[in-house]
N, C-alpha and C. Protein backbone atom coordinates (compact mmCIF):
# COMPACT_ATOMS: atom_id res chain seq x y z
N UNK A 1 0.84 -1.19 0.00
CA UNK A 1 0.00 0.00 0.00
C UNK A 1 0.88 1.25 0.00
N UNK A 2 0.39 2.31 -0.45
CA UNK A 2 1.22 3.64 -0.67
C UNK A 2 0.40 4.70 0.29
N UNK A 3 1.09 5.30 1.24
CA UNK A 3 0.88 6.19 1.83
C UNK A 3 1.64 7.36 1.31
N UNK A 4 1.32 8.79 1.57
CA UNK A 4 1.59 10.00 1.59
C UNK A 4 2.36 10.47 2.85
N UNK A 5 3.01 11.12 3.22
CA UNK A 5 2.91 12.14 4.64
C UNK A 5 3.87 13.80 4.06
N UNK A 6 2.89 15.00 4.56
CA UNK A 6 3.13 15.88 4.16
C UNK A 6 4.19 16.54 5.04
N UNK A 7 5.39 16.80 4.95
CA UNK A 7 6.27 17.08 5.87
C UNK A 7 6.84 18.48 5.71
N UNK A 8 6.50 19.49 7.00
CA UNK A 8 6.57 20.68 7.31
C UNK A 8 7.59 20.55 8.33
N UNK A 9 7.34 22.16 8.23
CA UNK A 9 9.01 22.50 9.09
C UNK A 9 8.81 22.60 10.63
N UNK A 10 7.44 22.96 11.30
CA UNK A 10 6.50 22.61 12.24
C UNK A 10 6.87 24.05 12.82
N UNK A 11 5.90 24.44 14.07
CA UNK A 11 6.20 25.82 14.40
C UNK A 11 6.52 25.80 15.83
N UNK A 12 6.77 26.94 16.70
CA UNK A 12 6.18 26.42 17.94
C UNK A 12 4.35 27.21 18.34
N UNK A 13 3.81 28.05 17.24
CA UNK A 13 2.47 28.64 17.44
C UNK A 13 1.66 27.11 16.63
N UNK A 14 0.75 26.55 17.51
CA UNK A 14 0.70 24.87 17.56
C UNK A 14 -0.50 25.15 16.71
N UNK A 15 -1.39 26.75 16.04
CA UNK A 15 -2.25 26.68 15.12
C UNK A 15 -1.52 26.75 13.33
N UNK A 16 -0.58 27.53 13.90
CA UNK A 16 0.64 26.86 12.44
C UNK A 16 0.53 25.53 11.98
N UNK A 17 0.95 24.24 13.15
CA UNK A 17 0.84 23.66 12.76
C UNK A 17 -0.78 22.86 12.02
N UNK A 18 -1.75 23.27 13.01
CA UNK A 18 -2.80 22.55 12.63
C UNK A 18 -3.24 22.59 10.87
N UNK A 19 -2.90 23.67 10.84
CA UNK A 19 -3.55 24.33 9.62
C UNK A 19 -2.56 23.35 8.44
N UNK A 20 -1.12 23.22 8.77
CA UNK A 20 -0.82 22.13 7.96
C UNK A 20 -1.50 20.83 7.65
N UNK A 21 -1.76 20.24 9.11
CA UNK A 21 -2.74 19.13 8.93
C UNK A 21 -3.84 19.06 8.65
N UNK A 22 -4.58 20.62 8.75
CA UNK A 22 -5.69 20.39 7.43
C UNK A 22 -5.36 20.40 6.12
N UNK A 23 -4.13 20.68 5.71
CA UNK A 23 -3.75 20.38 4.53
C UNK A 23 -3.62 19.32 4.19
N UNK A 24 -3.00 18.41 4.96
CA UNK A 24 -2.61 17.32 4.43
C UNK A 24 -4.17 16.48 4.34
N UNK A 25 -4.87 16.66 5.42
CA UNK A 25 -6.14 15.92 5.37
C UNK A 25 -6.97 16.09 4.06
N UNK A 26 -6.92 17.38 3.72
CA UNK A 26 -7.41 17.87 2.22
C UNK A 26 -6.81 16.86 1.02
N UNK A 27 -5.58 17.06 1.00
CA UNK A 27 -4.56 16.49 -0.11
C UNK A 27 -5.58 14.67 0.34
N UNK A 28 -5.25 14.42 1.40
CA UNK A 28 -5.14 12.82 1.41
C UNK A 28 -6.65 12.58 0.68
N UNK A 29 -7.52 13.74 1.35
CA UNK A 29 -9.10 13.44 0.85
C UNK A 29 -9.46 13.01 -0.68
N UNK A 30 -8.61 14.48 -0.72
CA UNK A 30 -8.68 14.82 -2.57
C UNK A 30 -8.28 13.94 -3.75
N UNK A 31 -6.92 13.40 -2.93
CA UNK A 31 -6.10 12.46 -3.66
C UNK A 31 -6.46 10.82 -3.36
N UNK A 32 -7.65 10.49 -2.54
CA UNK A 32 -7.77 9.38 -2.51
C UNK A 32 -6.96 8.38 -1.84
N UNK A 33 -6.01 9.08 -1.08
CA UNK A 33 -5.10 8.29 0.13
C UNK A 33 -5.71 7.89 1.38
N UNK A 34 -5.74 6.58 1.70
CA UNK A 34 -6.41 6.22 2.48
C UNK A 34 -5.03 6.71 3.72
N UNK A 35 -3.72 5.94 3.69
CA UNK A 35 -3.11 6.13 4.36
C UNK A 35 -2.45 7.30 4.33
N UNK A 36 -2.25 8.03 5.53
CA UNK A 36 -1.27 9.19 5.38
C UNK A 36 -1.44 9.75 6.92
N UNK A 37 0.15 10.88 7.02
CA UNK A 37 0.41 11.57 7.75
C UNK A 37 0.59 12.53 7.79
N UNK A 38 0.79 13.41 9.20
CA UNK A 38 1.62 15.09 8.36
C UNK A 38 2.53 15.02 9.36
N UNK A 39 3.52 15.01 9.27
CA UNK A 39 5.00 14.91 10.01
C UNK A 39 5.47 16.52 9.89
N UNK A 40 6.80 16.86 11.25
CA UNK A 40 7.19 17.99 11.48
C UNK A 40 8.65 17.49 11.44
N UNK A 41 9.12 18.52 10.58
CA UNK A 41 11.24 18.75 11.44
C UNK A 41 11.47 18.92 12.68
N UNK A 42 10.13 19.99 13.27
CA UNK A 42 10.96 20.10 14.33
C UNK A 42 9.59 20.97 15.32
N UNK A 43 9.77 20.83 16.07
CA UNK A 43 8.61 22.06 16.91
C UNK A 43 6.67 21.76 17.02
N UNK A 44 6.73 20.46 16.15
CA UNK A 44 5.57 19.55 15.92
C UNK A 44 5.60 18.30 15.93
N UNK A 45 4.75 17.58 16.54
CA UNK A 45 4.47 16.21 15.80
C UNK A 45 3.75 15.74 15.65
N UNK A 46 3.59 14.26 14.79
CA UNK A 46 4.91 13.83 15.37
C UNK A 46 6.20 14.29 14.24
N UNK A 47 7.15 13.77 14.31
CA UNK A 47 8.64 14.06 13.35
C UNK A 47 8.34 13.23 12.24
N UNK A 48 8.89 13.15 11.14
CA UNK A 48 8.86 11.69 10.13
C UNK A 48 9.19 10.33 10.54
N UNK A 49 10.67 9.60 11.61
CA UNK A 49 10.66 8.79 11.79
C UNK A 49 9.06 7.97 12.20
N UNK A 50 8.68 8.76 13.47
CA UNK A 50 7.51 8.53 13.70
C UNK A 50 5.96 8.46 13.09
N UNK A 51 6.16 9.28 11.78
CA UNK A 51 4.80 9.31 11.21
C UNK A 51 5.17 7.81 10.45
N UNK A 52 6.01 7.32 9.95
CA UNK A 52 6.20 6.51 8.85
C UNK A 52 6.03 5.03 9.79
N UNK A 53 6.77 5.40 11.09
CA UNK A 53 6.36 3.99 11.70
C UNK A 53 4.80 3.87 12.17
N UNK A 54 3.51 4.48 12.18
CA UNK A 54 2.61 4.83 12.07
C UNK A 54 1.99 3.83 11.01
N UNK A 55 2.27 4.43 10.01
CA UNK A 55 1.79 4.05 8.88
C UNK A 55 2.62 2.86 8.18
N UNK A 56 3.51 2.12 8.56
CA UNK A 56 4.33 1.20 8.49
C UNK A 56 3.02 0.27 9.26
N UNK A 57 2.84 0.22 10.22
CA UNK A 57 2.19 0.08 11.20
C UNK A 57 0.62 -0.56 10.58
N UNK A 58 0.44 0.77 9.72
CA UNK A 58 -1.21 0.31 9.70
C UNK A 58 -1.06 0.02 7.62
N UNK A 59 0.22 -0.48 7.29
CA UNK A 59 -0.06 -1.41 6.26
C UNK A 59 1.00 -0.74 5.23
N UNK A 60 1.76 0.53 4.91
CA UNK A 60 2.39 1.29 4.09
C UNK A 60 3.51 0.39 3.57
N UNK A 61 3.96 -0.07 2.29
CA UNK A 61 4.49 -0.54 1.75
C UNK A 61 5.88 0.71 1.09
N UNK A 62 5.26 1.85 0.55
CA UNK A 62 5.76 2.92 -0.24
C UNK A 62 5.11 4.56 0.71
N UNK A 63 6.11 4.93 0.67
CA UNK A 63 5.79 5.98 1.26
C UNK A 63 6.08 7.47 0.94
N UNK A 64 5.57 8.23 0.25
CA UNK A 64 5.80 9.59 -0.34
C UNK A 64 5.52 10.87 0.12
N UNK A 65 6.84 11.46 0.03
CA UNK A 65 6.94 12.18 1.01
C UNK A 65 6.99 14.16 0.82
N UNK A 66 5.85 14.61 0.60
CA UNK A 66 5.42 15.96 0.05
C UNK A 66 6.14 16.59 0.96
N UNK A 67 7.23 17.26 0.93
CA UNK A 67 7.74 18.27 1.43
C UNK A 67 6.59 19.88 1.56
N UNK A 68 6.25 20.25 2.41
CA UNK A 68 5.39 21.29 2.53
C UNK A 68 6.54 22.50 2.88
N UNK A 69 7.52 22.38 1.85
CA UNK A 69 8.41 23.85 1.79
C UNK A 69 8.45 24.65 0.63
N UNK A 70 9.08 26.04 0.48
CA UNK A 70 8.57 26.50 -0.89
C UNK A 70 9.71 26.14 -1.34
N UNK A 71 10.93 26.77 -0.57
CA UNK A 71 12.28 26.16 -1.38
C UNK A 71 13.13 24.89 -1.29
N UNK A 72 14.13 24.32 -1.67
CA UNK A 72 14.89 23.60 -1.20
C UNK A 72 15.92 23.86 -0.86
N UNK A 73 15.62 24.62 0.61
CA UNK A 73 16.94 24.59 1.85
C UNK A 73 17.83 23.61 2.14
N UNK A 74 18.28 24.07 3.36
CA UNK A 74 19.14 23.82 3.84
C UNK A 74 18.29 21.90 4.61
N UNK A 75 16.94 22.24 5.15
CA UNK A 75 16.45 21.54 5.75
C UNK A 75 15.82 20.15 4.54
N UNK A 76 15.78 20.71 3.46
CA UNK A 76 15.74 19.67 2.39
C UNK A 76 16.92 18.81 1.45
N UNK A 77 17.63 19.99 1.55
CA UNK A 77 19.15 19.74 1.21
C UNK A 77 19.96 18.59 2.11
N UNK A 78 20.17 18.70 3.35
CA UNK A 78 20.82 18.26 4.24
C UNK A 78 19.89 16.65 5.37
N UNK A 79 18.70 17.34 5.72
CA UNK A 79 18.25 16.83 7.35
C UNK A 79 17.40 15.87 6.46
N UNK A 80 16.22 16.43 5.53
CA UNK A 80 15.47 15.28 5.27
C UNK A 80 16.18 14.07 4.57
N UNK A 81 17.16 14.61 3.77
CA UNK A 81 17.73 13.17 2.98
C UNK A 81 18.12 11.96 4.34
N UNK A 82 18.98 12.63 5.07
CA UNK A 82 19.50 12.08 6.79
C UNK A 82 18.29 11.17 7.18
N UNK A 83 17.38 11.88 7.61
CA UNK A 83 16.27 11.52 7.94
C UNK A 83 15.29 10.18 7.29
N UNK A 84 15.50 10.61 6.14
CA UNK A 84 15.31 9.25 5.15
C UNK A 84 16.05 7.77 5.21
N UNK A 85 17.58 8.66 5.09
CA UNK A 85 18.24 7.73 4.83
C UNK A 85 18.30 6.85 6.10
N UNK A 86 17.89 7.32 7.67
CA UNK A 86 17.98 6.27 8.47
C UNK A 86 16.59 5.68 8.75
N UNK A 87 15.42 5.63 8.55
CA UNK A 87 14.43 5.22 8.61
C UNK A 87 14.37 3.90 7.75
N UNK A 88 15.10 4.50 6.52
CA UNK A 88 15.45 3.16 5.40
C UNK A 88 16.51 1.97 5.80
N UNK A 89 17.54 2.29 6.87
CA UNK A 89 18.20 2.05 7.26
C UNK A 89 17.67 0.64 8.48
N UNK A 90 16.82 1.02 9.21
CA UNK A 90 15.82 0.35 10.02
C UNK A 90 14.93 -0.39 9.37
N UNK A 91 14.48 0.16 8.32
CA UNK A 91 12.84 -0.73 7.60
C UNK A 91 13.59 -0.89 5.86
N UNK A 92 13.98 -2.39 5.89
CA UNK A 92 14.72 -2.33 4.31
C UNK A 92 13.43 -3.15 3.75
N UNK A 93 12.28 -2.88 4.03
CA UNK A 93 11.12 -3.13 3.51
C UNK A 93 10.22 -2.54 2.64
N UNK A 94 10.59 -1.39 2.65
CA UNK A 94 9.78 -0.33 2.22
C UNK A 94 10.53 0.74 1.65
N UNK A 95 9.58 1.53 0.87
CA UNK A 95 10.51 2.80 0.03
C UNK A 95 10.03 3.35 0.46
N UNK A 96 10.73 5.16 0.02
CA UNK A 96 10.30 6.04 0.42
C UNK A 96 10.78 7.53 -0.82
N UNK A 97 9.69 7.88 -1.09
CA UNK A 97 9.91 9.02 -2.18
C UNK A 97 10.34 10.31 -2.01
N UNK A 98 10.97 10.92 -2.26
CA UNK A 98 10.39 13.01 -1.89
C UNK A 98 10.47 13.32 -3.03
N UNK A 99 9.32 14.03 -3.14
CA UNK A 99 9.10 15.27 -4.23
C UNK A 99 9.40 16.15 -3.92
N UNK A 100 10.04 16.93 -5.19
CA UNK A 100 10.48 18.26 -4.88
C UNK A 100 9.76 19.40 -3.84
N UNK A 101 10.16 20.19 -3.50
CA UNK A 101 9.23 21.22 -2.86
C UNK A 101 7.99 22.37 -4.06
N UNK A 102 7.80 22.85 -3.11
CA UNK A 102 6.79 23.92 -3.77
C UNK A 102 7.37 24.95 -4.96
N UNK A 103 8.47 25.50 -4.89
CA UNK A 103 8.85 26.28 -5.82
C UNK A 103 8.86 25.35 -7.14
N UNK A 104 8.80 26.02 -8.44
CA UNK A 104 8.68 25.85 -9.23
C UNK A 104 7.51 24.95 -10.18
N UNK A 105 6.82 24.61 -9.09
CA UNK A 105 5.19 24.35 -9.62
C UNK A 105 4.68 25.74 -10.40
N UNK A 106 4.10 24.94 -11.33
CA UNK A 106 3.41 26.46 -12.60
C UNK A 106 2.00 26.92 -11.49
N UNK A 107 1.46 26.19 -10.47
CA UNK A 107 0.07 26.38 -9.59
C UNK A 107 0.70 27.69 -8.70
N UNK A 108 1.99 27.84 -8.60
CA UNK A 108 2.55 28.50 -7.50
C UNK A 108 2.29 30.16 -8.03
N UNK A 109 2.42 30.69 -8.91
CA UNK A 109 2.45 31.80 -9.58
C UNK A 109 1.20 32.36 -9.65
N UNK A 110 0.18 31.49 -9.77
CA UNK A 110 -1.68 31.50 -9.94
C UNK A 110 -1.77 31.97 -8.04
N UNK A 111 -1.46 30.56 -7.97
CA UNK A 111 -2.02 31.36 -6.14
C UNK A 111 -1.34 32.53 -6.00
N UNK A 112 0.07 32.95 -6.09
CA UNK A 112 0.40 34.48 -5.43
C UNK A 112 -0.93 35.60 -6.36
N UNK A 113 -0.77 35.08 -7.18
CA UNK A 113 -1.77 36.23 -8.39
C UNK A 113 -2.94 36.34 -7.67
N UNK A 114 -3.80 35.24 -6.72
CA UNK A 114 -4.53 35.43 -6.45
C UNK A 114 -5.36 35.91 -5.08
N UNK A 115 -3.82 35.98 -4.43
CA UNK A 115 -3.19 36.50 -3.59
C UNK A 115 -3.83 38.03 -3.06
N UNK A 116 -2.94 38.86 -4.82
CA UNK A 116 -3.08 39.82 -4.57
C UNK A 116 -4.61 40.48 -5.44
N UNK A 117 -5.14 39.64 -5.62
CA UNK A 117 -6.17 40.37 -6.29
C UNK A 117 -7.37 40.31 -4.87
N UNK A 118 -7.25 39.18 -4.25
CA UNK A 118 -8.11 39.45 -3.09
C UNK A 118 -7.83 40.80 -2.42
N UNK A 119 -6.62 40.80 -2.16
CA UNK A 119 -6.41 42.72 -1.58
C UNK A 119 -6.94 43.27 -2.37
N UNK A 120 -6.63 42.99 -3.88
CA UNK A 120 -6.66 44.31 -4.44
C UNK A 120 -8.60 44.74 -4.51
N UNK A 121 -9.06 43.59 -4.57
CA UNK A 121 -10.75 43.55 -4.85
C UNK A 121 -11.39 44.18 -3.01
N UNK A 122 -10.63 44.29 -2.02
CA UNK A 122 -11.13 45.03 -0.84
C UNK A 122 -11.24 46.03 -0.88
């Protein structure tokens, strides 16, 4: 089975985080994922090790992993690969994907546009 988990940078204002996990609940809805999580770096949880053993747990074979960042930092660059790489390290059962982050989606340019037309229409 293929699970999702949407992985943010987490906050310590704990409605930051929620609002991610209505995202992800949206995405999982939308997208027809039965299984899924929303995992934090840091200041939320649970973290990724933990969302994946979760969902390891309740059947996840493949596991893909939506970075909820716009760029690819330092924290995508460096911690999540880490992060991956030891989870895989523990469970040589299962894969695990990341998709790029948010920048450079063509959807990304539409939402700022629409952004500012809500101001601008007040």
């Amino acid at each position: 089975m293929t699970a999702i988990v949407i992985f943010a940078h987490g906050s310590s204002v704990e409605s930051a985080n929620d609002a991610v996990r209505t995202v992800s609940k949206t995405v999982a809805a939308t997208g027809g994922f039965d299984l899924w999580e929303t995992a934090f770096l840091e200041m939320g949880k649970p973290d990724l090790p933990a969302a994946v053993e979760c969902l390891i747990a309740r059947g996840a074979e493949k596991i893909v992993v939506l970075p909820y960042f716009l760029t690819a930092g330092i924290h995508l660059k460096r911690d999540l690969p880490r992060i991956v790489g030891e989870i895989l390290e523990s469970h040589k059962n299962i894969t695990i994907e990341v998709t790029p982050p948010l920048d450079g989606h063509p959807a990304l340019g539409q939402i700022l546009l629409d952004r500012a037309k809500e101001v601008l229409q007040t």
